[in-house]
Protein backbone atom coordinates (compact mmCIF):
# COMPACT_ATOMS: atom_id res chain seq x y z
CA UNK A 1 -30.58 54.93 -25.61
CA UNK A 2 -32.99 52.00 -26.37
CA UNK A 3 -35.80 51.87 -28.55
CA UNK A 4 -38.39 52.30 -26.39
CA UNK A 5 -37.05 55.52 -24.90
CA UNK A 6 -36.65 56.55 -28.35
CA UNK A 7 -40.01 56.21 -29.15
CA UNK A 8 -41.15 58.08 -25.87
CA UNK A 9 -38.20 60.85 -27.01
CA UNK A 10 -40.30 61.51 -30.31
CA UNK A 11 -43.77 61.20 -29.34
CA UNK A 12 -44.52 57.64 -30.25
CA UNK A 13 -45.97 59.03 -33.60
CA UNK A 14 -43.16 58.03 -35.67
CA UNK A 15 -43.32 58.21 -39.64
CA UNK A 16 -41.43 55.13 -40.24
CA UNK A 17 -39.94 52.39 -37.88
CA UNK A 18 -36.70 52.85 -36.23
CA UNK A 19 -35.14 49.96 -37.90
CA UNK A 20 -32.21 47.80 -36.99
CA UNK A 21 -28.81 48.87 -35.47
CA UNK A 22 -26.51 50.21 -38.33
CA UNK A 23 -23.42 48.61 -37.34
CA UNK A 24 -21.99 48.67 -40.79
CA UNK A 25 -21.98 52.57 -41.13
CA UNK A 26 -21.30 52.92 -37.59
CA UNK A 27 -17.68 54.86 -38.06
CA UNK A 28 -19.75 57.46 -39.87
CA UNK A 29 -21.98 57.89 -36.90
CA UNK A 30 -21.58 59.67 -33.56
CA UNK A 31 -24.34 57.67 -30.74
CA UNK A 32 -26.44 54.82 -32.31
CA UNK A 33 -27.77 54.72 -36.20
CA UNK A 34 -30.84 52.59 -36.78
CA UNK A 35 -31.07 51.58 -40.79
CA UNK A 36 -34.79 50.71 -42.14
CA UNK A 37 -34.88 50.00 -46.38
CA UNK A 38 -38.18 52.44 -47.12
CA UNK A 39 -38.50 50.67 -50.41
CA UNK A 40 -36.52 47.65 -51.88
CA UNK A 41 -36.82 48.88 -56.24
């Protein structure tokens, strides 16, 4: 699934951004994980 049909998925209203691929968790994950840092403290 790509971003943009994620976006259309949820209603375009999204909280927070979707972020970038989480490729380094990705084991841990069944489909695509997207990582975004909400706050860097």
């Amino acid at each position: 699934m790509d971003k943009e049909k994620m976006k259309q998925d949820l209603g375009g209203g999204n909280v927070f951004e979707i972020g970038e691929p989480n490729t380094a968790f990705a084991q841990y994950f069944i489909g695509q994980s997207y990582l975004k840092m909400l706050t860097t403290e």
